[in-house]
N, C-alpha and C. Protein backbone atom coordinates (compact mmCIF):
# COMPACT_ATOMS: atom_id res chain seq x y z
N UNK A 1 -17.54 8.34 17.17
CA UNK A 1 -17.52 7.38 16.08
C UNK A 1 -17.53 8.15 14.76
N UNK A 2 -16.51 7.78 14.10
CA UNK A 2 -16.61 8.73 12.56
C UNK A 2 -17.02 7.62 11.29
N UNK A 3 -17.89 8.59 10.33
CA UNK A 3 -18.29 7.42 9.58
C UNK A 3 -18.00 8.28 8.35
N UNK A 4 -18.08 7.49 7.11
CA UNK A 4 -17.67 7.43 6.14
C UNK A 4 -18.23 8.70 5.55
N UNK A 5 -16.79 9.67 4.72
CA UNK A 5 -17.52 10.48 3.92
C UNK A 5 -16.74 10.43 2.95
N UNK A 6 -17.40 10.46 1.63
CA UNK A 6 -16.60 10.29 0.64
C UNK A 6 -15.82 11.40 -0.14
N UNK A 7 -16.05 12.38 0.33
CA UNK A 7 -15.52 14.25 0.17
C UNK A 7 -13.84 14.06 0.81
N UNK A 8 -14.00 13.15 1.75
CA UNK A 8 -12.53 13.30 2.82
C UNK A 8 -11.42 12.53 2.19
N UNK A 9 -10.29 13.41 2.01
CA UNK A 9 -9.11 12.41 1.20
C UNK A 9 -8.50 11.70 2.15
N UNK A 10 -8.11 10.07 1.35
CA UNK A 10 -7.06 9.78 2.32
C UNK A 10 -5.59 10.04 1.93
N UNK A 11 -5.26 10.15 2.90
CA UNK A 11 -3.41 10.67 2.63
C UNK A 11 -3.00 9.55 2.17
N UNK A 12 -2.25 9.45 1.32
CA UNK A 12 -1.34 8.10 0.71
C UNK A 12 -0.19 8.78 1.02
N UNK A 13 0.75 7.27 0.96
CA UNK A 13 2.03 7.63 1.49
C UNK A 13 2.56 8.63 0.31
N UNK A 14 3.55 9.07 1.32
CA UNK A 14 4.43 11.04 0.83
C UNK A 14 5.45 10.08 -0.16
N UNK A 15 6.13 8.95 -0.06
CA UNK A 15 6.82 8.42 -1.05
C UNK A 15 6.46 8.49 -2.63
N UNK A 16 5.07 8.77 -2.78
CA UNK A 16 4.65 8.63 -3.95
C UNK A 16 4.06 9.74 -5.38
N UNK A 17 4.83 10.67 -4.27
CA UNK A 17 4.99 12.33 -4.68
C UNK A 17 6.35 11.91 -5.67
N UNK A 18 6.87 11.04 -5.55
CA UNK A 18 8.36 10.65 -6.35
C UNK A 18 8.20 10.04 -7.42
N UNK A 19 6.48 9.17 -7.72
CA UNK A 19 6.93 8.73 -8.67
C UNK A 19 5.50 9.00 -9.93
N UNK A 20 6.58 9.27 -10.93
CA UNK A 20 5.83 9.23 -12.55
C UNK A 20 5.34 8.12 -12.71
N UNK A 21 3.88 7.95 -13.04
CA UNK A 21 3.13 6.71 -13.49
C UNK A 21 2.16 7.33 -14.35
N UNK A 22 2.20 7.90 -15.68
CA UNK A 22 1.32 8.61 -16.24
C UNK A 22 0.69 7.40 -16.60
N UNK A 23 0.72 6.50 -17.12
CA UNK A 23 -0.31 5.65 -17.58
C UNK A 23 -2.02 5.68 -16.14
N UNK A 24 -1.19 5.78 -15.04
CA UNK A 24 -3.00 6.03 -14.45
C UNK A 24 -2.50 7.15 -14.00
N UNK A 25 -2.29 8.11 -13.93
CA UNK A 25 -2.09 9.46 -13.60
C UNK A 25 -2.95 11.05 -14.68
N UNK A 26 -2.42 11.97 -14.11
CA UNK A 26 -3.22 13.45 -15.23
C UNK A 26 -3.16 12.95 -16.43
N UNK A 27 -2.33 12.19 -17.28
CA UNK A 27 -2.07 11.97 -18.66
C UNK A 27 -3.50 10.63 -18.73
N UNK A 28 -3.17 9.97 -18.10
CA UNK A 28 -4.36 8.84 -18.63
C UNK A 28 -6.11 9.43 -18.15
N UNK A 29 -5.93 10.49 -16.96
CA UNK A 29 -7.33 10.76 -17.17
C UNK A 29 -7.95 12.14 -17.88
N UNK A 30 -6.80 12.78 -18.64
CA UNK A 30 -7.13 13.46 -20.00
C UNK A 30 -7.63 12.58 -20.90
N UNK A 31 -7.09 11.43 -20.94
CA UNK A 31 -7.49 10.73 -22.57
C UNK A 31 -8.67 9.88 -22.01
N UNK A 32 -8.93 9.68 -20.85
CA UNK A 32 -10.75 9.37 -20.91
C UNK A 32 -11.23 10.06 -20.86
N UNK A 33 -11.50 11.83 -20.67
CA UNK A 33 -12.37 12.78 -21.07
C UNK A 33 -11.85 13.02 -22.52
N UNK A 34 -10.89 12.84 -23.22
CA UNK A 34 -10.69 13.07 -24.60
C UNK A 34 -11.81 11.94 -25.15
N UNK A 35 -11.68 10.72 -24.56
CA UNK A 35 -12.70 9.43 -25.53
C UNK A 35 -13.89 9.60 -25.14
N UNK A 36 -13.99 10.53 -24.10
CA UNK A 36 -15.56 10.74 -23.22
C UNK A 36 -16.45 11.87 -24.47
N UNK A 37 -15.32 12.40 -25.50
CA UNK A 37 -15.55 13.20 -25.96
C UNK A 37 -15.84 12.80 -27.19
N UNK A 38 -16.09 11.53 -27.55
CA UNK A 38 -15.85 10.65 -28.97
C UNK A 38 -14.72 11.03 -29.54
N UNK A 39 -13.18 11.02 -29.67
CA UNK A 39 -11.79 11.14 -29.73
C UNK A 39 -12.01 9.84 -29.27
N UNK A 40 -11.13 9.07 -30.77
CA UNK A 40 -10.43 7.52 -30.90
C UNK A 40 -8.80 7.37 -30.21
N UNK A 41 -8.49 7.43 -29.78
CA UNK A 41 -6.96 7.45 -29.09
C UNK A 41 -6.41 5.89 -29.19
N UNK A 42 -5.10 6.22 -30.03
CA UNK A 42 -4.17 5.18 -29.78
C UNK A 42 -3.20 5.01 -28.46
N UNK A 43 -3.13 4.17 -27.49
CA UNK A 43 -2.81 3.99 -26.34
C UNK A 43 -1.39 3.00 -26.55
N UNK A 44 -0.02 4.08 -26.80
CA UNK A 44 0.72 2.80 -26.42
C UNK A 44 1.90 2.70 -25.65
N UNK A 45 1.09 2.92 -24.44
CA UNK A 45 1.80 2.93 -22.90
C UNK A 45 0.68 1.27 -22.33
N UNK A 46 0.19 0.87 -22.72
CA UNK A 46 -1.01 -0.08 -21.86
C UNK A 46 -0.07 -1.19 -21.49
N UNK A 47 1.04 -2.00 -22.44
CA UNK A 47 1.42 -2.98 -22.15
C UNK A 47 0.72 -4.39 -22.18
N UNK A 48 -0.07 -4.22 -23.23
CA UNK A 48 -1.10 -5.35 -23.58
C UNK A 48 -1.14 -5.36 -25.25
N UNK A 49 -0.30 -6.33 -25.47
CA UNK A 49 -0.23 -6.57 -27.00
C UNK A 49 -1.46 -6.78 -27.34
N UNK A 50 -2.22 -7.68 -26.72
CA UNK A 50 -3.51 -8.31 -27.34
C UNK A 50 -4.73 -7.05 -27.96
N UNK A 51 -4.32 -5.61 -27.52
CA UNK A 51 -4.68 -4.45 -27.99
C UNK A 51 -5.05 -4.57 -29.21
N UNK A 52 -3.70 -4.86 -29.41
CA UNK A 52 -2.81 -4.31 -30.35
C UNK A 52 -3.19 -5.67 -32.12
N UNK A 53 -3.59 -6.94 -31.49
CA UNK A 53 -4.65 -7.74 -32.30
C UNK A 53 -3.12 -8.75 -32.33
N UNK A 54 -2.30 -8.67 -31.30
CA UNK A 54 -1.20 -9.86 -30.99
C UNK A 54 -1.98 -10.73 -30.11
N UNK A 55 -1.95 -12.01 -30.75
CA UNK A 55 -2.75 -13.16 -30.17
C UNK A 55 -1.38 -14.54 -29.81
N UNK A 56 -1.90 -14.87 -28.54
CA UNK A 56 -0.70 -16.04 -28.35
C UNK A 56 -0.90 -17.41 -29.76
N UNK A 57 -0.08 -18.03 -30.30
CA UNK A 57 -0.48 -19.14 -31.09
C UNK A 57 -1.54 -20.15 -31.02
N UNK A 58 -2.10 -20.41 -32.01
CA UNK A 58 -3.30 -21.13 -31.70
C UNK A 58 -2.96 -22.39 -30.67
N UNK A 59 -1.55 -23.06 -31.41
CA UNK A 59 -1.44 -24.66 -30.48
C UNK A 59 -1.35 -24.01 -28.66
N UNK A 60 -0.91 -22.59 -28.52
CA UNK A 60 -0.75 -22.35 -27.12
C UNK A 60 -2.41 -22.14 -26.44
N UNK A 61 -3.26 -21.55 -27.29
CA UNK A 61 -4.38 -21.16 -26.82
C UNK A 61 -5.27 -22.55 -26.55
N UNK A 62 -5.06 -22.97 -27.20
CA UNK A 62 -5.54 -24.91 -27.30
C UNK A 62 -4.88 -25.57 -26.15
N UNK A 63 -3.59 -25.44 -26.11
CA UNK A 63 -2.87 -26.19 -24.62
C UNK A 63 -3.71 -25.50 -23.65
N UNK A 64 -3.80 -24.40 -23.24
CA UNK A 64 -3.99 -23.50 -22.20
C UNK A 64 -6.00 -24.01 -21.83
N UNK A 65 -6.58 -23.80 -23.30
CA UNK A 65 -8.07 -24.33 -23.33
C UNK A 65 -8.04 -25.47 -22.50
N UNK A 66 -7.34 -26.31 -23.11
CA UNK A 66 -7.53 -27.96 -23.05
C UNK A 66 -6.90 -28.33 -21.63
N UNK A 67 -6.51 -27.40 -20.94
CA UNK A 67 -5.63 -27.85 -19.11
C UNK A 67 -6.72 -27.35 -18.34
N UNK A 68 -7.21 -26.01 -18.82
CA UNK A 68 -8.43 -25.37 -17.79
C UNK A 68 -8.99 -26.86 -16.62
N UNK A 69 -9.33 -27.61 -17.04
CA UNK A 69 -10.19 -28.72 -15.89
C UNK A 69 -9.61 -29.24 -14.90
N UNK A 70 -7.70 -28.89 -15.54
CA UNK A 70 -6.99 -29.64 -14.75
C UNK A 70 -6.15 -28.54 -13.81
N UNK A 71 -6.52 -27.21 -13.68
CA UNK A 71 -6.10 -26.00 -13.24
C UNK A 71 -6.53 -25.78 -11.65
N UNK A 72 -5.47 -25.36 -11.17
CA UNK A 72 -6.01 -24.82 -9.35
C UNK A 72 -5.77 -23.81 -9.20
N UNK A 73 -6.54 -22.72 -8.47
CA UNK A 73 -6.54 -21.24 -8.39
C UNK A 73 -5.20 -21.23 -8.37
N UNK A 74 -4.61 -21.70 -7.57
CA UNK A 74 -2.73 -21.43 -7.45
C UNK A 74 -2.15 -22.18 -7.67
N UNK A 75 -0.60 -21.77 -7.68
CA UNK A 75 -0.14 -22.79 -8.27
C UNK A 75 1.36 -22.88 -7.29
N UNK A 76 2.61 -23.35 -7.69
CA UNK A 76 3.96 -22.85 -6.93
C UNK A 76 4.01 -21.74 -7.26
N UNK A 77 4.55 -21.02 -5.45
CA UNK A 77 4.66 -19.60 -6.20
C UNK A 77 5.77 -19.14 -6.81
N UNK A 78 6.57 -20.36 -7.11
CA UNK A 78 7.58 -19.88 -8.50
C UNK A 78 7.13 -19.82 -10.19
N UNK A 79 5.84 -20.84 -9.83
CA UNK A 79 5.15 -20.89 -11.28
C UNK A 79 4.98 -22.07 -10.99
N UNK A 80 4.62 -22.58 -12.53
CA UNK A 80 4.41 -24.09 -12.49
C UNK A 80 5.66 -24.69 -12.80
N UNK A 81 5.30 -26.01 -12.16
CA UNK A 81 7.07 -26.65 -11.97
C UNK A 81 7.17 -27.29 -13.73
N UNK A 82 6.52 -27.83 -14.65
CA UNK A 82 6.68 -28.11 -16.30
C UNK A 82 7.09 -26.81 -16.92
N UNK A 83 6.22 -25.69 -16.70
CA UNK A 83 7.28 -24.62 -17.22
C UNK A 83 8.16 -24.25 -16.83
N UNK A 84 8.68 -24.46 -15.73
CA UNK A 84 9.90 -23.81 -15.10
C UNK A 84 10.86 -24.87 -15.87
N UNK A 85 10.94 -26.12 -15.66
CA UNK A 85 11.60 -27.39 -16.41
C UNK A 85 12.41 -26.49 -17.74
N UNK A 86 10.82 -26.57 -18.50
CA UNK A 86 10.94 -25.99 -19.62
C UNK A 86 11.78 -24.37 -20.13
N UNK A 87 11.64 -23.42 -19.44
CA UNK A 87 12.94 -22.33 -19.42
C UNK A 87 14.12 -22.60 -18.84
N UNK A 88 14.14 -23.45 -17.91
CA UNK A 88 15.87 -23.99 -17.31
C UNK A 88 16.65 -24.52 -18.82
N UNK A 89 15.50 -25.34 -19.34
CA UNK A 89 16.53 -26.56 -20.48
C UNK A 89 16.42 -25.44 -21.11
N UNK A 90 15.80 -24.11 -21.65
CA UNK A 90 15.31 -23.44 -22.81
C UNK A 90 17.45 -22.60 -22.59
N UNK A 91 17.18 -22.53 -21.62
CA UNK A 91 18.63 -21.23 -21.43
C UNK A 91 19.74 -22.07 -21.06
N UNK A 92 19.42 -23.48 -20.35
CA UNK A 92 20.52 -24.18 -20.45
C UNK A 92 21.46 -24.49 -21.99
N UNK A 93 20.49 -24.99 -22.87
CA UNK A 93 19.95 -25.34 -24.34
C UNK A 93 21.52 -23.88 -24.75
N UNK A 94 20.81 -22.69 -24.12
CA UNK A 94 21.88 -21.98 -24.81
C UNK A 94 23.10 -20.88 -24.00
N UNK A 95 23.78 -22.18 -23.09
CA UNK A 95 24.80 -21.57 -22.44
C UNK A 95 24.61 -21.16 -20.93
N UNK A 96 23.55 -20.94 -20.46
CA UNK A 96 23.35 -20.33 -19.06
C UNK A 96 23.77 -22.11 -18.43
N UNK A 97 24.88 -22.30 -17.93
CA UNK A 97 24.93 -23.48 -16.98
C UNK A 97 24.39 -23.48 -15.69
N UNK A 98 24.33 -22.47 -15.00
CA UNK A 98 23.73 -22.87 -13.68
C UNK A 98 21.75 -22.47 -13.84
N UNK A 99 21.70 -22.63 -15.01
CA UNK A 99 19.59 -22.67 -15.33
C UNK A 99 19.24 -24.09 -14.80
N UNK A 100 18.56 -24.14 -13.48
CA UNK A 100 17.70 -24.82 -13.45
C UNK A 100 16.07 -25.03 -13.11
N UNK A 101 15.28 -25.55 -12.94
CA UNK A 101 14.06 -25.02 -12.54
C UNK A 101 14.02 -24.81 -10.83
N UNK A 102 14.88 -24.98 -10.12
CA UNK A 102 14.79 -24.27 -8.68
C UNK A 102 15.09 -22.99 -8.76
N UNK A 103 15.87 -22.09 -10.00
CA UNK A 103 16.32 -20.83 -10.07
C UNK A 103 15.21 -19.96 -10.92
N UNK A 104 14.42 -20.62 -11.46
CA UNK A 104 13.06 -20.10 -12.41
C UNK A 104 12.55 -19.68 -11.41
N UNK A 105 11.92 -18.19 -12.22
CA UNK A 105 10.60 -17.85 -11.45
C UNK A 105 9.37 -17.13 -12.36
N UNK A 106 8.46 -17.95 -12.14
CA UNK A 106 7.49 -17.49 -13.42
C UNK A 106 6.24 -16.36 -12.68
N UNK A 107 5.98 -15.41 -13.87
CA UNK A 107 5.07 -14.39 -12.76
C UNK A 107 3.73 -14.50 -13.75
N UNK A 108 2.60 -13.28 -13.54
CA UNK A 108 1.47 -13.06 -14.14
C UNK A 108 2.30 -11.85 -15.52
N UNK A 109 3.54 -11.51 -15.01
CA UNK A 109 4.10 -10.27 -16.12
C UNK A 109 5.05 -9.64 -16.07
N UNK A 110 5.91 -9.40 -16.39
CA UNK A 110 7.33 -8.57 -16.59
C UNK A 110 6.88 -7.74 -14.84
N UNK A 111 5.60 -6.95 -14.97
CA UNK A 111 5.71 -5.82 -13.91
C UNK A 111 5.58 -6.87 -12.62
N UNK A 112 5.01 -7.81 -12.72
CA UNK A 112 5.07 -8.35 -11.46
C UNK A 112 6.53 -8.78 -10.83
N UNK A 113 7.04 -9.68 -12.05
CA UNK A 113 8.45 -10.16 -11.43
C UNK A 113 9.23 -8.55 -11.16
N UNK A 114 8.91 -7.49 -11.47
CA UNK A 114 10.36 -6.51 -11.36
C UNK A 114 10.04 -5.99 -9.83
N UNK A 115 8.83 -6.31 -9.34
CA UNK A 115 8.31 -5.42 -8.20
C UNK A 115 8.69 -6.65 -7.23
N UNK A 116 8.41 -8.03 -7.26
CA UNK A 116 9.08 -8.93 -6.84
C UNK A 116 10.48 -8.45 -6.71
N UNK A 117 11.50 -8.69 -7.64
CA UNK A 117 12.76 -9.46 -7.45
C UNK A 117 13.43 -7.54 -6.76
N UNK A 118 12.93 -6.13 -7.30
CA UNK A 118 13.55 -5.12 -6.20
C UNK A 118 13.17 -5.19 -4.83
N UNK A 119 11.81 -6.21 -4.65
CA UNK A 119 11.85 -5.93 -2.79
C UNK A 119 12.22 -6.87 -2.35
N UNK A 120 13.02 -8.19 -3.20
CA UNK A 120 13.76 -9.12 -2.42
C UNK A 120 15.24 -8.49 -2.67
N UNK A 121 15.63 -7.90 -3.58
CA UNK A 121 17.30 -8.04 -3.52
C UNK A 121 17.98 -6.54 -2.95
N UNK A 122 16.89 -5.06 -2.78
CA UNK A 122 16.68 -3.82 -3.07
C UNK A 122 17.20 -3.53 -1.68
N UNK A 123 18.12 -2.81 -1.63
CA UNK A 123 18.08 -2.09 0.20
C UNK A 123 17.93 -0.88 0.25
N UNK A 124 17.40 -0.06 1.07
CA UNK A 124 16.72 1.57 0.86
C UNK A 124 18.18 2.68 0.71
N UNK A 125 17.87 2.81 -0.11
CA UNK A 125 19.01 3.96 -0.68
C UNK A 125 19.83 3.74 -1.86
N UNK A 126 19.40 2.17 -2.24
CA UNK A 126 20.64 1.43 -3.34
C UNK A 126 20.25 1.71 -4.83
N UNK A 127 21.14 2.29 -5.42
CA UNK A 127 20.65 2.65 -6.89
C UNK A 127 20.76 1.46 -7.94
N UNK A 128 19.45 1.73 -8.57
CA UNK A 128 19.48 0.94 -9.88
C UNK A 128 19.32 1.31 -11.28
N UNK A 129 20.10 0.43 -12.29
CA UNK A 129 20.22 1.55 -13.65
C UNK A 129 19.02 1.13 -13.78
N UNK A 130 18.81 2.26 -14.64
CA UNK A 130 17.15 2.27 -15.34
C UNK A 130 17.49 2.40 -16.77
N UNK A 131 17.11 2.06 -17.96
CA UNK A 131 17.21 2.43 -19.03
C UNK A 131 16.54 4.12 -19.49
N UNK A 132 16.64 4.85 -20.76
CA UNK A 132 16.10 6.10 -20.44
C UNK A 132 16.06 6.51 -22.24
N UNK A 133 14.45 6.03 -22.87
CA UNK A 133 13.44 6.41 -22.27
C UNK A 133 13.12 5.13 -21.50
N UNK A 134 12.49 5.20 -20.36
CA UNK A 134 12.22 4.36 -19.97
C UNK A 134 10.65 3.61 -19.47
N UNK A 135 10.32 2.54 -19.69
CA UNK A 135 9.12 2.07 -19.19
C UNK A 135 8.71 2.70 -17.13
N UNK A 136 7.68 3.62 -17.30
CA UNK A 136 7.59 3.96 -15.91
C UNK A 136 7.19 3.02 -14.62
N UNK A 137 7.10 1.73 -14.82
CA UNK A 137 6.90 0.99 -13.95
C UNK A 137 8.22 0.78 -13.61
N UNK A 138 9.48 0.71 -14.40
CA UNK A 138 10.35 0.58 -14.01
C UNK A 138 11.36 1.54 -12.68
N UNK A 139 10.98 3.03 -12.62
CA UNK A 139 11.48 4.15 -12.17
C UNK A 139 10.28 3.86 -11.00
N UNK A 140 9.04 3.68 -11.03
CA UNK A 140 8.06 3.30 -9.70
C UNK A 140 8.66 2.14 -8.94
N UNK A 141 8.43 1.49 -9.61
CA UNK A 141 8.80 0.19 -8.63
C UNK A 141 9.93 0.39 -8.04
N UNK A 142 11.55 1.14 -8.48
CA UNK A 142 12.66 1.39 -7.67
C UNK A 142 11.75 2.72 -6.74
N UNK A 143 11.41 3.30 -6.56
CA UNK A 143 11.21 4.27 -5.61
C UNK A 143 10.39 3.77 -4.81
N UNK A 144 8.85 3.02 -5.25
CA UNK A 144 8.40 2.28 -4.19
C UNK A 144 9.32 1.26 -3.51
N UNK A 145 9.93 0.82 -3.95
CA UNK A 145 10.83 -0.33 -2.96
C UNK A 145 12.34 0.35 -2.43
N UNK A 146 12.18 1.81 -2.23
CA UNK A 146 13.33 2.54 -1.58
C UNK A 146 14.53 2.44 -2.26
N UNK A 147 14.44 2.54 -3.53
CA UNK A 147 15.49 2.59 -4.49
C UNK A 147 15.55 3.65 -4.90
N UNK A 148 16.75 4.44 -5.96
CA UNK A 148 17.14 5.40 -6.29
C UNK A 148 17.24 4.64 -7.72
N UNK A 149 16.32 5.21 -8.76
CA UNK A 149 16.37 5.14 -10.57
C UNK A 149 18.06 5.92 -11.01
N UNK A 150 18.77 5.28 -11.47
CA UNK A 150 19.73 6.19 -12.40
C UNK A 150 19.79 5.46 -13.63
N UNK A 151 19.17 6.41 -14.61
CA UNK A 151 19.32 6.65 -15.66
C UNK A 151 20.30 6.45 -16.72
N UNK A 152 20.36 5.28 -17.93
CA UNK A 152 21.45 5.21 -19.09
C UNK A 152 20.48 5.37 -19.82
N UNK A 153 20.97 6.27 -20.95
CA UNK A 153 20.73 6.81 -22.19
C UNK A 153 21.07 5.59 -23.36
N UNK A 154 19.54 5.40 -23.98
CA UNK A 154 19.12 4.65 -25.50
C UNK A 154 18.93 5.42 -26.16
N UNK A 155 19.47 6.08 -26.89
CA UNK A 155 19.78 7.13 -28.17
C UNK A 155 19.00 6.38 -29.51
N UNK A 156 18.32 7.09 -30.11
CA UNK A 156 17.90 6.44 -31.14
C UNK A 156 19.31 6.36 -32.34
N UNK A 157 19.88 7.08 -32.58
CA UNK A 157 21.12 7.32 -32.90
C UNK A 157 22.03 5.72 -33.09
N UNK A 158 21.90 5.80 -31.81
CA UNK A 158 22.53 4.32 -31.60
C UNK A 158 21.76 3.16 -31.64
N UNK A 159 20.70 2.92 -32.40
CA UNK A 159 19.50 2.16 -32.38
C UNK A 159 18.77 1.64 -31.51
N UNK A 160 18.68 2.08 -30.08
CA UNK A 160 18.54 2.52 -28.37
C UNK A 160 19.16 1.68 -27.99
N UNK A 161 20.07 1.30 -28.15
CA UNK A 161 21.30 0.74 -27.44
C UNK A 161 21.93 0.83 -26.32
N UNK A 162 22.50 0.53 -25.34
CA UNK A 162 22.81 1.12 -23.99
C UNK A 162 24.15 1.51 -24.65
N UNK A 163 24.60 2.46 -23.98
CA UNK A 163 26.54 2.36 -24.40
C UNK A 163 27.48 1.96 -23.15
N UNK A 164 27.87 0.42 -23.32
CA UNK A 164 28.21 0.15 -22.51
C UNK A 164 29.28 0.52 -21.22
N UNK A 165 29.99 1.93 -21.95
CA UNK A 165 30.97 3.07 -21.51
C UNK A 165 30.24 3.56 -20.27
N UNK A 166 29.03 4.15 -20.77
CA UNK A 166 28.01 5.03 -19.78
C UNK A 166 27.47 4.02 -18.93
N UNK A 167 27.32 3.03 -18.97
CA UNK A 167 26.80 2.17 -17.78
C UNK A 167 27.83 2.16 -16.64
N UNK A 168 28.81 1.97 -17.34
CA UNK A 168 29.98 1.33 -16.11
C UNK A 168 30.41 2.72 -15.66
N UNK A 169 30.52 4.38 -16.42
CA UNK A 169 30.34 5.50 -15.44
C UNK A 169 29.69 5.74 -14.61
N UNK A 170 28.09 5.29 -14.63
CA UNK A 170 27.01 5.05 -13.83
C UNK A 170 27.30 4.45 -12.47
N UNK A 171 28.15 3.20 -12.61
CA UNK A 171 27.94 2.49 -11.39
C UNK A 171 28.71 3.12 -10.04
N UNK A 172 28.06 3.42 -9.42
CA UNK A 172 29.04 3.95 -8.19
C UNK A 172 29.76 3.48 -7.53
N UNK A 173 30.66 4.29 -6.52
CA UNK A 173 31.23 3.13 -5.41
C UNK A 173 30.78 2.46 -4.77
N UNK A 174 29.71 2.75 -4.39
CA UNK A 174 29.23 1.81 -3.32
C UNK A 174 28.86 0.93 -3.95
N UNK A 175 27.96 0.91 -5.02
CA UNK A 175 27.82 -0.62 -5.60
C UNK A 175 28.76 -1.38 -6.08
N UNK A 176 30.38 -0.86 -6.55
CA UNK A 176 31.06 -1.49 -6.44
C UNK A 176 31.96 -1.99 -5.42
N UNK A 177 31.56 -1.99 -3.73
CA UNK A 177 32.12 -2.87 -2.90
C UNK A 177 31.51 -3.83 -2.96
């Protein structure tokens, strides 16, 4: 019978030797012995405006207050069906014709839906553009879900613009059968 020692590593999967996530990686636990050190650090990899003293609008914080009683731990797991309504007409409103709320899908955050929608559409080996510089959840989440990151260049130059030339060199054959 083996019992717990906390000295003993566990192996995590070898896939993850592939991917850059400095936000919790060597870079993020320098800057808690840097703040361990009284060093004020500006953090802006977190992905949390509200940091940053960005607050949602009061009438939203008031809607959101004022539903709490009427709230269930879960909800559809596309979201809720009034907001979904509400982004179908929002993109219908401007040109997307086939927006409706069966095609909505609402998440807790950008990182949730991207880790979602690569392990539903993603097949192991299939490349996806990545923008470059790029947000590293973006380059994780393709490698955790057996994807291959390729890289288009946002040049500040070009006001980080993709160039739409270099995308379509990017795309390979195989993604174009």
């Amino acid at each position: 019978m083996s019992t717990f020692n906390p000295r003993n590593k566990i192996a995590t999967r070898s896939r993850l030797t592939e991917v850059r996530y400095e936000i919790r990686g060597e870079l993020a636990r320098r800057a808690r012995e840097l703040e361990g050190q009284g060093r004020k650090l500006i953090k802006l990899n977190i992905g949390n405006p509200g940091a940053f003293g960005f607050r949602a609008p009061e009438h939203l914080q008031d809607a959101i207050a004022g539903g709490i009683a009427r709230t269930d731990p879960y909800t559809h797991q596309q979201g809720l069906p009034e907001a979904r309504e509400a982004i179908a007409a929002f993109h219908k409103q401007r040109g997307t014709p086939n927006a409706s709320p069966e095609r909505v899908f609402v998440g807790n955050g950008v990182s949730e839906l991207i880790d979602i929608s690569l392990r539903a559409l993603l097949n192991p080996g299939e490349e996806v553009l990545v923008p470059s510089p790029d947000y590293p959840l973006w380059s994780a989440a393709t490698i955790l879900n057996d994807g291959r990151p390729v890289y288009y260049k946002c040049d500040r130059d070009n006001g980080f613009l993709p160039d739409p030339e270099q995308i379509e060199s990017l795309v390979s054959s195989r993604t174009r059968a």
